[in-house]
Each structure stands twice: as C-alpha cells, then as structure tokens.
Protein backbone atom coordinates (compact mmCIF):
# COMPACT_ATOMS: atom_id res chain seq x y z
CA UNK A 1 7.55 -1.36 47.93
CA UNK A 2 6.16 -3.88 50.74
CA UNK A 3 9.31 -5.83 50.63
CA UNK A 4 10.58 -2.52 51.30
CA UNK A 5 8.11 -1.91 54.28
CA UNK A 6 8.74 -4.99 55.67
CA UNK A 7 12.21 -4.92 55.98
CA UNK A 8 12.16 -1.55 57.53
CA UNK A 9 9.65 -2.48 59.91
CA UNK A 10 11.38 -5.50 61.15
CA UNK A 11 14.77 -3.29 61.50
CA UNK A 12 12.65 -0.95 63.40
CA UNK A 13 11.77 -3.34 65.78
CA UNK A 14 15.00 -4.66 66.50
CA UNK A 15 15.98 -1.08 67.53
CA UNK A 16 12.82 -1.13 69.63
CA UNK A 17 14.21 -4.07 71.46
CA UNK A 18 17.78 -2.60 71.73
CA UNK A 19 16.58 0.67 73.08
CA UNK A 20 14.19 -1.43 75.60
CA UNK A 21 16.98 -3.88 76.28
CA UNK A 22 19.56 -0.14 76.92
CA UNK A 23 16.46 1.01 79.21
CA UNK A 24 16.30 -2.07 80.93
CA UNK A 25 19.99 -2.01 81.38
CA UNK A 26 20.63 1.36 82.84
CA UNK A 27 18.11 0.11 85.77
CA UNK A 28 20.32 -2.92 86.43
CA UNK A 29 23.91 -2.63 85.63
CA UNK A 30 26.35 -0.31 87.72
CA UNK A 31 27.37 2.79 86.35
CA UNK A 32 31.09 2.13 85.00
CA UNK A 33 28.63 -0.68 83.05
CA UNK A 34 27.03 1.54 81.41
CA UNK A 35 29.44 3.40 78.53
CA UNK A 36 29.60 -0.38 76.92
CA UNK A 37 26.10 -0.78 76.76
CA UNK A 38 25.61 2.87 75.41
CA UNK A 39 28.10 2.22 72.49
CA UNK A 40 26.63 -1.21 72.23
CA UNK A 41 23.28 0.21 71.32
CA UNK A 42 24.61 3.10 69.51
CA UNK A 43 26.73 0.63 67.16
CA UNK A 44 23.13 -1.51 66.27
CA UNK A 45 21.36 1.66 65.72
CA UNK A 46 24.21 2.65 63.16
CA UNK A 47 24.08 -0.75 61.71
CA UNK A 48 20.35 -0.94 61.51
CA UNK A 49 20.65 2.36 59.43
CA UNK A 50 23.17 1.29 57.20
CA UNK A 51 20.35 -1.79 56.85
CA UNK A 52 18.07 0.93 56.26
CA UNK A 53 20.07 2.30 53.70
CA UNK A 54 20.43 -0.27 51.80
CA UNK A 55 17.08 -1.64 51.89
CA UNK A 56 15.97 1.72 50.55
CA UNK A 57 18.19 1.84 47.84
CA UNK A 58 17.53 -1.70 46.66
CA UNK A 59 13.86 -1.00 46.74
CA UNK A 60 14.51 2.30 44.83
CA UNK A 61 16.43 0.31 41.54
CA UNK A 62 13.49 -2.15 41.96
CA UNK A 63 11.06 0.46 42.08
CA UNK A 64 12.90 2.33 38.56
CA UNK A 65 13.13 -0.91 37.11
CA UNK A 66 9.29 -1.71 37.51
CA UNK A 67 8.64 1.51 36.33
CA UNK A 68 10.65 1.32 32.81
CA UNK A 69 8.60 -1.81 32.43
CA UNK A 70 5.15 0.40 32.70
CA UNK A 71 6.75 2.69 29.88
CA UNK A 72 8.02 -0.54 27.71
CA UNK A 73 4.20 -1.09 28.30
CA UNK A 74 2.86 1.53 27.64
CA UNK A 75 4.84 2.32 24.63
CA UNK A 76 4.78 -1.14 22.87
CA UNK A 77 0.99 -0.91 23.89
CA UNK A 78 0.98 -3.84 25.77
CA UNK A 79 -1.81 -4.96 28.00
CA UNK A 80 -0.15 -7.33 30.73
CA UNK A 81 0.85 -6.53 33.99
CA UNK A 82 4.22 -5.30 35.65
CA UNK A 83 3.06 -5.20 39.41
CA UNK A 84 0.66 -7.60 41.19
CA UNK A 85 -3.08 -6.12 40.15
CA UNK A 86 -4.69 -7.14 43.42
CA UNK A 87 -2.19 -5.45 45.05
CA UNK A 88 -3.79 -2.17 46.48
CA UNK A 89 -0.61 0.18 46.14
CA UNK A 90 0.02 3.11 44.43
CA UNK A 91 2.29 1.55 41.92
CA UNK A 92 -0.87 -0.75 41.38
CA UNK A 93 -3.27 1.78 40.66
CA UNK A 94 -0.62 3.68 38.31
CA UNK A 95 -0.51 0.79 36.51
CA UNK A 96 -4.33 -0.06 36.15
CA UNK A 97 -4.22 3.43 34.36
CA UNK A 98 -1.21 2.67 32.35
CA UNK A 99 -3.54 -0.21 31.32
CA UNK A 100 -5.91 1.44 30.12
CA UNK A 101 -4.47 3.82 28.20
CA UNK A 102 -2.51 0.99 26.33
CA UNK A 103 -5.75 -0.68 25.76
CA UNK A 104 -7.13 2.68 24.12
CA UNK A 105 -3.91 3.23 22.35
CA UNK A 106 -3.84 -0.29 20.82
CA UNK A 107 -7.84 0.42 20.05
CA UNK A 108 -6.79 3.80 18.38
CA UNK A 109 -3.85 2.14 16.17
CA UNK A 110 -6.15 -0.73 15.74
CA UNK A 111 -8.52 1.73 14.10
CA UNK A 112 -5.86 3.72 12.03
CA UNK A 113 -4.21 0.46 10.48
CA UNK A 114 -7.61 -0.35 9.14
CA UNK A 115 -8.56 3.47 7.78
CA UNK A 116 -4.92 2.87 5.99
CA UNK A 117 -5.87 -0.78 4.60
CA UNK A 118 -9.39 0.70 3.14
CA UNK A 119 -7.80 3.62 1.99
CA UNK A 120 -4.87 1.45 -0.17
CA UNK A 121 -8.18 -0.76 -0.95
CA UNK A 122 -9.59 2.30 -2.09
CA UNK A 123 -6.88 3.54 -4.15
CA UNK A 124 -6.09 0.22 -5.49
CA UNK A 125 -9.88 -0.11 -6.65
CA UNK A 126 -10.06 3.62 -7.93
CA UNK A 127 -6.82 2.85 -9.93
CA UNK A 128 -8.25 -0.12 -11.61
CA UNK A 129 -11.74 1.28 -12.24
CA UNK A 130 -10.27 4.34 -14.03
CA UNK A 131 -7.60 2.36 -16.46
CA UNK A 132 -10.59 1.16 -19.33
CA UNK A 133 -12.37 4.87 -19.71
CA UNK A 134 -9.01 6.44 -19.87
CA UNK A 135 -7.51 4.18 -22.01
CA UNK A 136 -10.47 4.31 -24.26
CA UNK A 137 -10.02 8.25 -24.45
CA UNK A 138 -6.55 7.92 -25.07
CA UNK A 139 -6.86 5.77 -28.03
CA UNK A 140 -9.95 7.41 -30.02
CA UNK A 141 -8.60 10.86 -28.98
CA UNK A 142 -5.21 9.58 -31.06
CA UNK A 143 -7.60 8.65 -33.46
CA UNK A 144 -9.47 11.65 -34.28
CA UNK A 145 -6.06 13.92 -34.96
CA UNK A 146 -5.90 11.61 -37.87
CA UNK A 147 -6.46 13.53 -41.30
CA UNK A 148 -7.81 11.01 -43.58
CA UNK A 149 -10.61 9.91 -41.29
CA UNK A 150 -13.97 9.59 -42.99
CA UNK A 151 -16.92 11.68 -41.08
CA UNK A 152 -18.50 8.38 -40.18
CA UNK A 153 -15.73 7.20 -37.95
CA UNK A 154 -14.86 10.90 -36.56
CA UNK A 155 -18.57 10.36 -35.43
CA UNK A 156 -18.31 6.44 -34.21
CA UNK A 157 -15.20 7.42 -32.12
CA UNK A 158 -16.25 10.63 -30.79
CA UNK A 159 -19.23 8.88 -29.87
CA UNK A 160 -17.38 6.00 -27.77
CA UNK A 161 -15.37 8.86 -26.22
CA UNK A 162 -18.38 10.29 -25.05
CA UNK A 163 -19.96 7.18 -23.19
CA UNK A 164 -16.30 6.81 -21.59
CA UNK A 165 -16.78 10.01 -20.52
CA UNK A 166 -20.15 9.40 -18.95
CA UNK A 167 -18.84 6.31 -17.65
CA UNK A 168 -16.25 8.49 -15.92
CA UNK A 169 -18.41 10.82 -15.13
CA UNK A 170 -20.66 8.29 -13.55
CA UNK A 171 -17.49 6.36 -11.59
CA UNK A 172 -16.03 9.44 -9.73
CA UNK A 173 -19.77 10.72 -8.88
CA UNK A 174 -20.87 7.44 -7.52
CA UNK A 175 -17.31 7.06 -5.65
CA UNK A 176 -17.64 10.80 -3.90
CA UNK A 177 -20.99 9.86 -2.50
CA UNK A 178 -20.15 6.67 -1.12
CA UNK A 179 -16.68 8.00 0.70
CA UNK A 180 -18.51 11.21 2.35
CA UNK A 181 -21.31 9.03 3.45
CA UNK A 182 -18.65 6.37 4.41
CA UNK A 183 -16.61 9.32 6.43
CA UNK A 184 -19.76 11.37 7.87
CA UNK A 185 -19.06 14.27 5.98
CA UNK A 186 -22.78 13.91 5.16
CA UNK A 187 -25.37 14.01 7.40
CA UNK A 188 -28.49 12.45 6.42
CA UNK A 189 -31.74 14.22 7.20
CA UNK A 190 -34.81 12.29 7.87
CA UNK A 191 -37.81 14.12 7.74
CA UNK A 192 -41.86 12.63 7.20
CA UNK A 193 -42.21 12.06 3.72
CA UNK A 194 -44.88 9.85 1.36
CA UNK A 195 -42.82 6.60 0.18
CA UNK A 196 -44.78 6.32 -2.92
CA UNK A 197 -42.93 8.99 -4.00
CA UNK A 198 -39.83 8.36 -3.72
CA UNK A 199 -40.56 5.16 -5.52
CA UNK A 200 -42.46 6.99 -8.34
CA UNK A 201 -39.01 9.38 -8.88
CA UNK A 202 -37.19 6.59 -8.63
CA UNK A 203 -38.94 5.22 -11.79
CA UNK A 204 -38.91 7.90 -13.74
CA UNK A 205 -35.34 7.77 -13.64
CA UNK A 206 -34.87 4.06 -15.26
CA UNK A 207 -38.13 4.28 -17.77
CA UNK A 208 -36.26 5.52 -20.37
CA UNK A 209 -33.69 2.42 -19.85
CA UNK A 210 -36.50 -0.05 -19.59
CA UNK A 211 -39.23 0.96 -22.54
CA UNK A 212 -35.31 0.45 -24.74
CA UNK A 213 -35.37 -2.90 -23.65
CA UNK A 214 -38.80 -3.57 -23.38
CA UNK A 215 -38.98 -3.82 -19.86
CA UNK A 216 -42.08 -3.84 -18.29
CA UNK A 217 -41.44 -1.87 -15.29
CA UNK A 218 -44.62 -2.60 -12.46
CA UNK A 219 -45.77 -1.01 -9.77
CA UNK A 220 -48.28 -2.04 -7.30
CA UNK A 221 -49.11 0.80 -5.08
CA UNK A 222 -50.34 0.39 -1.16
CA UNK A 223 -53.91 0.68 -0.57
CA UNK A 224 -53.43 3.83 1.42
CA UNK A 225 -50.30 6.16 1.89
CA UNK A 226 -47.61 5.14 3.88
CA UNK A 227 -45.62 7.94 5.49
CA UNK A 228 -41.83 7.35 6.46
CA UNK A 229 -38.76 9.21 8.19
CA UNK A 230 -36.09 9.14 5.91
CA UNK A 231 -33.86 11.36 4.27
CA UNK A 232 -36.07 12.32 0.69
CA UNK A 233 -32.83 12.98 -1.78
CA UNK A 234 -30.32 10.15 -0.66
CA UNK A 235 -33.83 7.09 0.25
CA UNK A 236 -34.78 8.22 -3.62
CA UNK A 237 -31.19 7.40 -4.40
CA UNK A 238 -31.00 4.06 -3.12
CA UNK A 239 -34.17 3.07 -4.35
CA UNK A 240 -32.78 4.62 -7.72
CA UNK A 241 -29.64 2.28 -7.57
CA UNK A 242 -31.40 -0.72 -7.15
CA UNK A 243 -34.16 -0.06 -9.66
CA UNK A 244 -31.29 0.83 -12.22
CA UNK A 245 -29.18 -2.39 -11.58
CA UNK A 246 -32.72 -4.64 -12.05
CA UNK A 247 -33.01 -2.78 -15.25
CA UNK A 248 -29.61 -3.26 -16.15
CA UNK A 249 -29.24 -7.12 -15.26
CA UNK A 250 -33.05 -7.92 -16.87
CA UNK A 251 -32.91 -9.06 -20.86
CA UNK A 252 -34.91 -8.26 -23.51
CA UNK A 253 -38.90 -8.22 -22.64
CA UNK A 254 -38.34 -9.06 -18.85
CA UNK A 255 -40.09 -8.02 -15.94
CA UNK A 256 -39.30 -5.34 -13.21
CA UNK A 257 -41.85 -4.99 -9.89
CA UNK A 258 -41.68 -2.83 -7.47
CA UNK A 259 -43.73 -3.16 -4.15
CA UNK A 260 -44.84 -1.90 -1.06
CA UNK A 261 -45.63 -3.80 2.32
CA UNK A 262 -46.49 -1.26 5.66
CA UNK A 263 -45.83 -2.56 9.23
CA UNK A 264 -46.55 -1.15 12.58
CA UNK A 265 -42.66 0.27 12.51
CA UNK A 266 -41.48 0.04 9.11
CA UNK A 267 -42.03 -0.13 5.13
CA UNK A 268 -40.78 -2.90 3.43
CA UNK A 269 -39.54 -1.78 0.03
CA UNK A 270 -39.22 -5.03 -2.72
CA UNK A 271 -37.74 -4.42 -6.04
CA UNK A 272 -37.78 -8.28 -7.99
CA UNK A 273 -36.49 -8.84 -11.71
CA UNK A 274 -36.55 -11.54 -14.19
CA UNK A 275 -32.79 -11.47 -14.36
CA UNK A 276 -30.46 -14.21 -14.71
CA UNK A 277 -30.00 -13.83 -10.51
CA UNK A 278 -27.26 -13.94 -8.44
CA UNK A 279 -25.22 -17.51 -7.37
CA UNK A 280 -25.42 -18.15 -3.78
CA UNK A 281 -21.79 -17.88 -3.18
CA UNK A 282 -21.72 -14.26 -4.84
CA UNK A 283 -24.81 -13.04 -2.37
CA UNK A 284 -22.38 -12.24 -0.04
CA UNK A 285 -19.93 -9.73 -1.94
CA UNK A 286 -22.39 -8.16 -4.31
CA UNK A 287 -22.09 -4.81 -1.68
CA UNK A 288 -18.78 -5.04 -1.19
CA UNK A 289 -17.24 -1.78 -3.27
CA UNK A 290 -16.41 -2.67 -7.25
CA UNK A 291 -17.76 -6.25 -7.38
CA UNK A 292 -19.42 -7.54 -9.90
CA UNK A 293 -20.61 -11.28 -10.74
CA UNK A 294 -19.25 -13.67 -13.03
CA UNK A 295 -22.37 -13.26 -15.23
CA UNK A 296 -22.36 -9.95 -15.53
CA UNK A 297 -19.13 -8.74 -17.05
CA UNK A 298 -20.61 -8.46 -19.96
CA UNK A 299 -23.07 -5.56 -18.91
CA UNK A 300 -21.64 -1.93 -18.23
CA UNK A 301 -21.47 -1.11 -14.81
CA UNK A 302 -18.97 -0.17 -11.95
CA UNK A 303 -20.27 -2.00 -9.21
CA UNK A 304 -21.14 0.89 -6.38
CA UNK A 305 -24.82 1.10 -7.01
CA UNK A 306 -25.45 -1.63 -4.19
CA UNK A 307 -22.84 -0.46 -1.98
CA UNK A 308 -24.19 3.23 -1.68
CA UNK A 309 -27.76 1.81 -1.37
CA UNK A 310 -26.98 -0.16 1.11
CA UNK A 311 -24.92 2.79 3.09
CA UNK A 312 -28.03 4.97 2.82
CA UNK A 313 -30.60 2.16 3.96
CA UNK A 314 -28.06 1.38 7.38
CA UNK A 315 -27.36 4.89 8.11
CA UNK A 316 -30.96 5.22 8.41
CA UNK A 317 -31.44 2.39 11.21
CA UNK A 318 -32.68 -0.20 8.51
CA UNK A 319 -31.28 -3.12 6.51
CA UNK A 320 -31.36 -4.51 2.59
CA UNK A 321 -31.64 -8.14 1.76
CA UNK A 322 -31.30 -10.37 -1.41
CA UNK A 323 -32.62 -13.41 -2.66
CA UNK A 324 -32.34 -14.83 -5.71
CA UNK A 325 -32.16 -18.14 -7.66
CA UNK A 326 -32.14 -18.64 -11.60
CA UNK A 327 -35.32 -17.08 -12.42
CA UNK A 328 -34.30 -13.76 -11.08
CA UNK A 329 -33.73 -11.32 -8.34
CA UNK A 330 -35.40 -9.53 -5.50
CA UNK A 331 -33.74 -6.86 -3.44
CA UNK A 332 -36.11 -5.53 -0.10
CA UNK A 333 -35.12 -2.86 2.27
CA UNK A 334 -36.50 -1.07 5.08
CA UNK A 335 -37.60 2.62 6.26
CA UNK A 336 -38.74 3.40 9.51
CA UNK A 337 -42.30 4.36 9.93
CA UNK A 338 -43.49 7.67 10.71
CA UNK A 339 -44.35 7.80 14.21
C-alpha cells in the first residue's frame, strides 16, 4: 500500500507541474498557442490516469495476494509475518491480530493433541490393567459350571473370583477418582480441621492389614493440636494411600511411623517404612499412573495410590516428596496451616 501511495503521489505531482507549467503558459504564449498546450496538458493528465490506473490495480493483486497469505497463516496456524511488523498500516495491525489468534489457535490445538495422547495413554493403561481380573473371572467362572467339582475347589475358586472382583472393584474406583480430580469435575473443599485426625482415620483403615503382618504401625502425636485447611474426605484419602502402600511394601514384623512436624505455614506429614525402598532411578515414575517397581511385582497392587495422593496434596497448594535407600521408605507431604 505505500508503494501504492508513492507512486500516486509522485504522478500527482507531475500533474501539479503540468497544470502550473499550462498556467504559466496561457500568461505567455499568444492565443492561436494555446489549443496545443491545452491538449498537451489534457493528453498527460489522461496518461497520468491511465498511470493511476494501473498503479491501483497492481497494488490491489498485491494487496489480495498478501492477504491470502494472512489466511494460509492463519489457517496453517502459523506465527511469522506476511507484512513488515514495524510498519504502522492497517494491513500491519490486521496482521498483529491475525498473529495472535494463530498463536492462541496453535496453544488451543497444542492443548487438545495432548488431552488426546493422555486419553489413548489412558485407555491403553485401563485396557491392560483390566486383562488379569477378567481373565481370572473368565477362567474360574468356566470352572465352577463343572459338575464333578469337589466343594473344596467350588470354594478355592469362588474365592479367587472374589478377590478379582475386589481387585476390580478397587481398579475402576481408584481410576474414577483420579480422572474427575484430574478433569475438575471435583472441587476440593478446604475447610479448618484437626490433622491428627485425619491421620488417626487414616490408620484405622490399614490396622487390620498391618496386625496380619505384624506390622507395628507408630504414631507419634504433636505436642499440641495442629489445625489445617484442607479438604477432610479427599487429605484422609491421600494420607490413606500412602499409609496402605507402606503397609503393603513392609515384610513380615516391619515397622510403619507416622509423624507430625508444625511450621509457621504448614504441617509436614512423614509416613517412613522398613520396606525394601525404592531405586533411585524409579523415584521419579513411582506417581506416574500404573507404575510399579521392579521389586514389587510380586505384591498386589495397581499402582494409582501415589498418583491420586499426590493429585490431592497439589490441588491443595502443597507438595509430596520421597526418599528412600535400602533400608526403607519415607513419603512427607504438606497442608497449609490454618491461618
């Protein structure tokens, strides 16, 4: 466009200086004179219109060019520029917004590729979780239509169908929490609450599990209360989840402690075992949705305890930690103080 305005302005000034030059002209020259210069001046004025013309339409095709580039832009969400950016014309500003709406665009699909890739994830994981408990209840549920079973094994398998039942049970439970907290179909609600107990609910929930293994599940108390904003149901939850794997992962006669450290903002919230702990190259992916170690296989599990704790623990403003070496574990998280 200031090619365009350029070119026009320079043709206007030649006709400036023609119609000067006529003015100039019909003060000097004698009157028969003058029909030349008139048709003299009349033929540049036609020819600096057909200039004009011409100019304009070249500037035009330029112009509809530049502009199917902004759409190509826009529409292949690309983020480099068509017309010069310092440039302050209108074409310039246009496509400073074009700009940013391919930048949001890009953000958007950015965003949607990556719901897709967790969701496949997802699926994927889901899939493979589900293929040992309904296997197992395909195979002792052929079993049991078998006439000549004895009453022992009608009771052996219909007791393995169970557990893969509760194992089921347990997968798809553990798996709705964590994808409405992952999606915000939850809301948490943090209120003022005692942490001690939550922490005390919490172990009621694994004693059973740890007098059967003779577990000798500790826990020191705080000299004095310590009051916290969290959400009640889904902080008891967490703590629940990571109380149940130290149970789990602890052998025969080992130790389980629980403690509680207050600071000006926070409670710290340490849960250590005398498990076989966690390598340091598996710290990393023990939250990570369906992982489980190495040295653990052998222990029933599905591996989203430690993701949903975590997902509570963050959605509250706090954080969970691990270290470990051979001797054991110890997981510690934060609430936030009450102010």
């Amino acid at each position: 466009m200031k090619r365009y305005e350029r070119r026009a302005a320079l043709l206007w000034m030649i006709l400036a200086v023609a119609g000067l030059g006529l003015l100039i002209a019909s003060l000097c020259l004698e009157q028969r004179q003058m029909p030349w210069v008139v048709g003299l001046f009349l033929a540049v004025c036609l020819a600096v219109q057909i200039l004009l013309y011409r100019t304009a339409r070249d500037s035009m095709r330029e112009l509809v060019v530049q502009l199917s580039d902004l759409l190509d832009q826009l529409t292949q969400l690309r983020e480099d520029s068509v017309f010069p950016p310092l440039e302050d014309t209108i074409l310039s500003r246009l496509q400073q917004q074009v700009e940013r709406l391919a930048s949001i665009w890009a953000g958007l699909n950015r965003q949607a590729k990556r719901e897709r890739d967790e969701i496949q994830s997802l699926v994927s994981d889901l899939s493979h979780q589900l293929k040992t408990p309904v296997a197992t209840l395909q195979i002792y549920g052929s079993l049991l239509v078998q006439p000549e079973l004895s009453p022992e094994q009608r009771q052996e398998y219909g007791s393995r169908m169970q557990r893969s039942l509760e194992r089921l049970d347990f997968l798809l439970d553990s798996m709705v929490k964590l994808s409405r907290l992952e999606s915000g179909s939850i809301r948490l609600q943090p209120r003022i609450t005692e942490v001690e107990e939550l922490v005390l609910n919490a172990a009621l929930q694994v004693r059973r599990a740890a007098e059967s293994k003779e577990i000798n599940l500790s826990i020191q108390p705080p000299s004095k209360p310590i009051a916290v904003c969290c959400d009640p149901k889904w902080t008891e939850e967490a703590i629940f989840n990571v109380l149940d794997n130290a149970v789990k992962y602890t052998p025969q006669g080992g130790w389980v402690t629980l403690t509680l450290e207050s600071y000006e903002t926070y409670c710290r919230i340490n849960i250590s075992d005398t498990g076989c702990g966690i390598p340091p190259e598996e710290i990393p992916k023990i939250f990570q949705r369906f992982y489980r170690g190495q040295s653990v296989q052998a222990v029933e599990g599905v591996g989203l305890g430690l993701p949903l704790a975590r997902k509570v623990v963050q959605e509250q403003g706090g954080w969970i930690k691990v270290s470990s070496d051979h001797k054991g574990s110890t997981f510690s998280f934060s609430c936030g103080a009450a102010d």
